[in-house]
Structure formats: C-alpha cells, structure tokens
C-alpha atoms as a PDB file:
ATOM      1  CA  UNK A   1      -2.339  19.390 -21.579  1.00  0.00           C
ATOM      2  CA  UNK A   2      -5.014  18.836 -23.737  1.00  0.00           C
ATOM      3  CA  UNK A   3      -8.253  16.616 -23.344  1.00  0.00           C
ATOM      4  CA  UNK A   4      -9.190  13.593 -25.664  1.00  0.00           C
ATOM      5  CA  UNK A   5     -11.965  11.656 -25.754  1.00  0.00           C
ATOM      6  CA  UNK A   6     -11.855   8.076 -26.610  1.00  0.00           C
ATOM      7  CA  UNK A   7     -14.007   7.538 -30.202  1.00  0.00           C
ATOM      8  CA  UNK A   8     -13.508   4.982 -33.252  1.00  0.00           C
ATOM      9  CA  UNK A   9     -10.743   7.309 -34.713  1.00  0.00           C
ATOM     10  CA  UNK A  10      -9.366   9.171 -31.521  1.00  0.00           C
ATOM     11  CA  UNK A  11      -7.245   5.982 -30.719  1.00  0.00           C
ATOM     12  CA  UNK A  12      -4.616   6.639 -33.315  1.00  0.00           C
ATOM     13  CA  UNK A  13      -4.377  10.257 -31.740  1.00  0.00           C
ATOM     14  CA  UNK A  14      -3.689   9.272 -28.565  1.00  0.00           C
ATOM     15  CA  UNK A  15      -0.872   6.913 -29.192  1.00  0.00           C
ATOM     16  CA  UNK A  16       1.248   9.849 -30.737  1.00  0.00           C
ATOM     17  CA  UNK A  17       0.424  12.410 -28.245  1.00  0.00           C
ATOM     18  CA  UNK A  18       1.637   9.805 -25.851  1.00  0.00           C
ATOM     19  CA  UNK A  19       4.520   9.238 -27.642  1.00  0.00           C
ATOM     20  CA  UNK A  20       5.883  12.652 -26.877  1.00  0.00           C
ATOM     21  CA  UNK A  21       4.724  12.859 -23.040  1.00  0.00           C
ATOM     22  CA  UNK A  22       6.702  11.595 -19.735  1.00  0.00           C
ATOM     23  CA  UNK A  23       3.629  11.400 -17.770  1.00  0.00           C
ATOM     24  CA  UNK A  24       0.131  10.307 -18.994  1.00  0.00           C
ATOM     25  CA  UNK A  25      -2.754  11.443 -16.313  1.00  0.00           C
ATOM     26  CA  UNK A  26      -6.078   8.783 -17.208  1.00  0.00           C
ATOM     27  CA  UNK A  27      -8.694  11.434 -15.621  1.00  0.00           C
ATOM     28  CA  UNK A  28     -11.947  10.257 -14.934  1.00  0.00           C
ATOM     29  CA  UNK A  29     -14.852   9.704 -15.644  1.00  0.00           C
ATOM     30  CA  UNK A  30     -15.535   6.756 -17.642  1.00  0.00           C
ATOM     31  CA  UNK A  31     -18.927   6.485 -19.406  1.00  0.00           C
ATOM     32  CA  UNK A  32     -19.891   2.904 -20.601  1.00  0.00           C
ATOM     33  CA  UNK A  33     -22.376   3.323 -22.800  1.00  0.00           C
ATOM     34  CA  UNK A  34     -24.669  -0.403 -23.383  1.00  0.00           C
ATOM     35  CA  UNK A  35     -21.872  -1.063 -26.460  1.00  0.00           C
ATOM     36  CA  UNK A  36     -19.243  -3.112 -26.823  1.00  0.00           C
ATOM     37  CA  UNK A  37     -17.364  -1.016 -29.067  1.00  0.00           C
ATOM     38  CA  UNK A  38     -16.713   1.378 -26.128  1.00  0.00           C
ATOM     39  CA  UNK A  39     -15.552  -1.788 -23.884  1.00  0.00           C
ATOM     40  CA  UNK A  40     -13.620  -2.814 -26.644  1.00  0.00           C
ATOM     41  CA  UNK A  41     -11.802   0.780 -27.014  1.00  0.00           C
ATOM     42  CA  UNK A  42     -11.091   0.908 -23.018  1.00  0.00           C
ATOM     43  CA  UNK A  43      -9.640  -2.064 -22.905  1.00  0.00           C
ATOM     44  CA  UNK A  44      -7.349  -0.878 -25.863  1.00  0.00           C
ATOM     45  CA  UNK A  45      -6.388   2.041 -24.713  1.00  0.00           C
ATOM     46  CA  UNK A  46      -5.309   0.746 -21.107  1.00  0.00           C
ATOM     47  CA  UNK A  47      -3.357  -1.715 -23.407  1.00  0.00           C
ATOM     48  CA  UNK A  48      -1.468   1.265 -24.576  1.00  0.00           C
ATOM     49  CA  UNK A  49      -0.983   3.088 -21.036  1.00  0.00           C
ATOM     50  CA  UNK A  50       0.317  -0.116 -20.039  1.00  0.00           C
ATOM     51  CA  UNK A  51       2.900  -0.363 -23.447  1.00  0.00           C
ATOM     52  CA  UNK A  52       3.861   3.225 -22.593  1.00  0.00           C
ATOM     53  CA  UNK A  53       4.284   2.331 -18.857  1.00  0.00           C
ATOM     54  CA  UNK A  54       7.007   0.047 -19.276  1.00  0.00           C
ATOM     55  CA  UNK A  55       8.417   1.805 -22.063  1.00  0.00           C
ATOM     56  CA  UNK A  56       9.177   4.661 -19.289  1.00  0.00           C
ATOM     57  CA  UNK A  57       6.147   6.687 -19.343  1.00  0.00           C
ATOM     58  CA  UNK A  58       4.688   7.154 -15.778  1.00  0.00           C
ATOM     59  CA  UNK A  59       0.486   6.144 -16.568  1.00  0.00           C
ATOM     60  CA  UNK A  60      -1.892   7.593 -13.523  1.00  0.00           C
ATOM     61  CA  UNK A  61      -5.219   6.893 -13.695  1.00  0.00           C
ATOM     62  CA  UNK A  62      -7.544   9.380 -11.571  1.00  0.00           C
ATOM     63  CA  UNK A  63     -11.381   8.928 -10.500  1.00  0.00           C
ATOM     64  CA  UNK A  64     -13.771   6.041  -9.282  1.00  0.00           C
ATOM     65  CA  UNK A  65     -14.547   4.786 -12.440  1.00  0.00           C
ATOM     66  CA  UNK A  66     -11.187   4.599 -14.073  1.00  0.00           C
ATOM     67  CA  UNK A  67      -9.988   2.664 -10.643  1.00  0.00           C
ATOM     68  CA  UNK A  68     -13.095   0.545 -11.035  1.00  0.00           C
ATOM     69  CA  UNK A  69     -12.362  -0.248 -14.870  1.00  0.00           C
ATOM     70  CA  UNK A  70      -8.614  -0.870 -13.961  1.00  0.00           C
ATOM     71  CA  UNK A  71      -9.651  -3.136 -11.449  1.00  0.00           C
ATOM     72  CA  UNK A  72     -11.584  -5.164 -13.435  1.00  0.00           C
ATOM     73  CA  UNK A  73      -8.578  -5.244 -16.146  1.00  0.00           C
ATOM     74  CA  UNK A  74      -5.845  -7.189 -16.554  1.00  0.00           C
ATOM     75  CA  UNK A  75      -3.809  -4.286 -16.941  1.00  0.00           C
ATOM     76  CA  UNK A  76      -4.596  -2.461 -13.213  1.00  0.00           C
ATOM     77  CA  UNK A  77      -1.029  -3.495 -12.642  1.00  0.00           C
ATOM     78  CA  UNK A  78       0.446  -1.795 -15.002  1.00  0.00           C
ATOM     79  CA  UNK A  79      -1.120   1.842 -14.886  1.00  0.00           C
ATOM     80  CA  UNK A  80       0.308   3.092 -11.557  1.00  0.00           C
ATOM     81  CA  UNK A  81      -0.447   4.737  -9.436  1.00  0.00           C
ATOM     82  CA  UNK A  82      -4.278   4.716  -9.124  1.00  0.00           C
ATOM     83  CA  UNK A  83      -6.334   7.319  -7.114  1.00  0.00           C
ATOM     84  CA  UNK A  84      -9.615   6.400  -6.368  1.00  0.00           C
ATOM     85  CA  UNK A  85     -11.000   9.807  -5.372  1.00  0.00           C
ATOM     86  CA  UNK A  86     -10.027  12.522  -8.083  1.00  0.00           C
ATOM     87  CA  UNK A  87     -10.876  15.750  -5.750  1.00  0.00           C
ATOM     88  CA  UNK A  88      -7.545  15.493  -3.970  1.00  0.00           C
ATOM     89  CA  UNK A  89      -5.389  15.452  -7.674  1.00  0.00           C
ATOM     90  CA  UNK A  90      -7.457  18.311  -8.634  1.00  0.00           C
ATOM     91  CA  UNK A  91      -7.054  20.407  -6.229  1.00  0.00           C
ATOM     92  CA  UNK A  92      -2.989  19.724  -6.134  1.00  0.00           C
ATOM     93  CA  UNK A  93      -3.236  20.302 -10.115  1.00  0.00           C
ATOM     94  CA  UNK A  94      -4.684  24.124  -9.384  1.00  0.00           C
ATOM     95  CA  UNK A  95      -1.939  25.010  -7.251  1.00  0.00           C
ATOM     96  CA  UNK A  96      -3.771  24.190  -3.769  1.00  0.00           C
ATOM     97  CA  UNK A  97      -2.385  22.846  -0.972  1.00  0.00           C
ATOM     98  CA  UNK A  98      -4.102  19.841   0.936  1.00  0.00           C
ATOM     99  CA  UNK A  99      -4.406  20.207   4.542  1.00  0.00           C
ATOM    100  CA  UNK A 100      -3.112  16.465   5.499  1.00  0.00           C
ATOM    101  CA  UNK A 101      -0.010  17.142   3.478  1.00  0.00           C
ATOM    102  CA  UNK A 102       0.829  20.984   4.703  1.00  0.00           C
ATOM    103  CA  UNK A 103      -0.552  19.224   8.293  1.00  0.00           C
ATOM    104  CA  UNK A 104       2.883  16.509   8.035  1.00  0.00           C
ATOM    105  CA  UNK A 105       5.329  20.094   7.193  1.00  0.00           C
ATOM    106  CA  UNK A 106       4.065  21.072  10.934  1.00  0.00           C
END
C-alpha cells in the first residue's frame, strides 16, 4: 500500500489507485484545517469511497476522526465498516494477534 494525502490535485490520484484495489482502508487521522477547501475535498472523497463501495470495493474507514467525519456525512452508510479506535487494526495489520480474539480460539 501506499499513503496519499488529500490536496487540490491528489483527488484525481486517488480515484485511479482505487480503481485497481478490492479493498480501500480510510486510515486516520483527519486534520481540518479552518478552510473550506479541505471540508470541501473530504466530503468528495467519501463521495468516491462510497461510488467505489457499491461498485464492489470494500471502503473501511479507521480512527476517531474519520468515524467522527463519517458520522457527520451523509455517506457514513456507505463506507463500511467503521472502527472507531485504530490501535486494534494496527496491530492486526503488523502481524499481531489481539488477546480478545486468540482469548475466543480457547
């Protein structure tokens, strides 16, 4: 995988890396800066998880803010699912196991 960050141009970029990918992950965190512009740009690009959502590309969204941003959104429905706390994700995405789950194998 490879980060992006959300900018004036970076839009464009996005949509055809997503275009290729089975599975989007929305990682956290969010920084609204006092502009519009960046509103503006959020809100368009969780119009595009949510195109590539029902166009069969699984959209996660990871982290307080994103789930706060999501849930302000019209769109919250469509990016599933959405984890509130990110630490959990990231320590499944290194390999780690997490004691509730390897508590429910017992």
């Amino acid at each position: 995988w490879r980060p992006v960050e959300i900018g004036p141009e970076s839009l464009t970029e996005i949509v055809s890396v997503l275009k290729e990918c089975k599975t989007a992950l929305w990682i956290g965190p969010i920084k609204l800066w006092p502009s519009n512009h960046q509103y503006c740009r959020l809100l368009h690009f969780t119009r595009i998880l949510s195109q590539f959502n029902a166009s069969g590309c699984n959209s996660i969204a990871i982290g307080k803010e994103a789930y706060d941003f999501l849930k302000e959104t019209s769109y919250s429905c469509s990016v599933h699912p959405i984890f509130q706390n990110g630490a959990a994700v990231w320590e499944l995405l290194k390999g780690n196991t997490l004691a509730g789950v390897a508590a429910l194998d017992r």
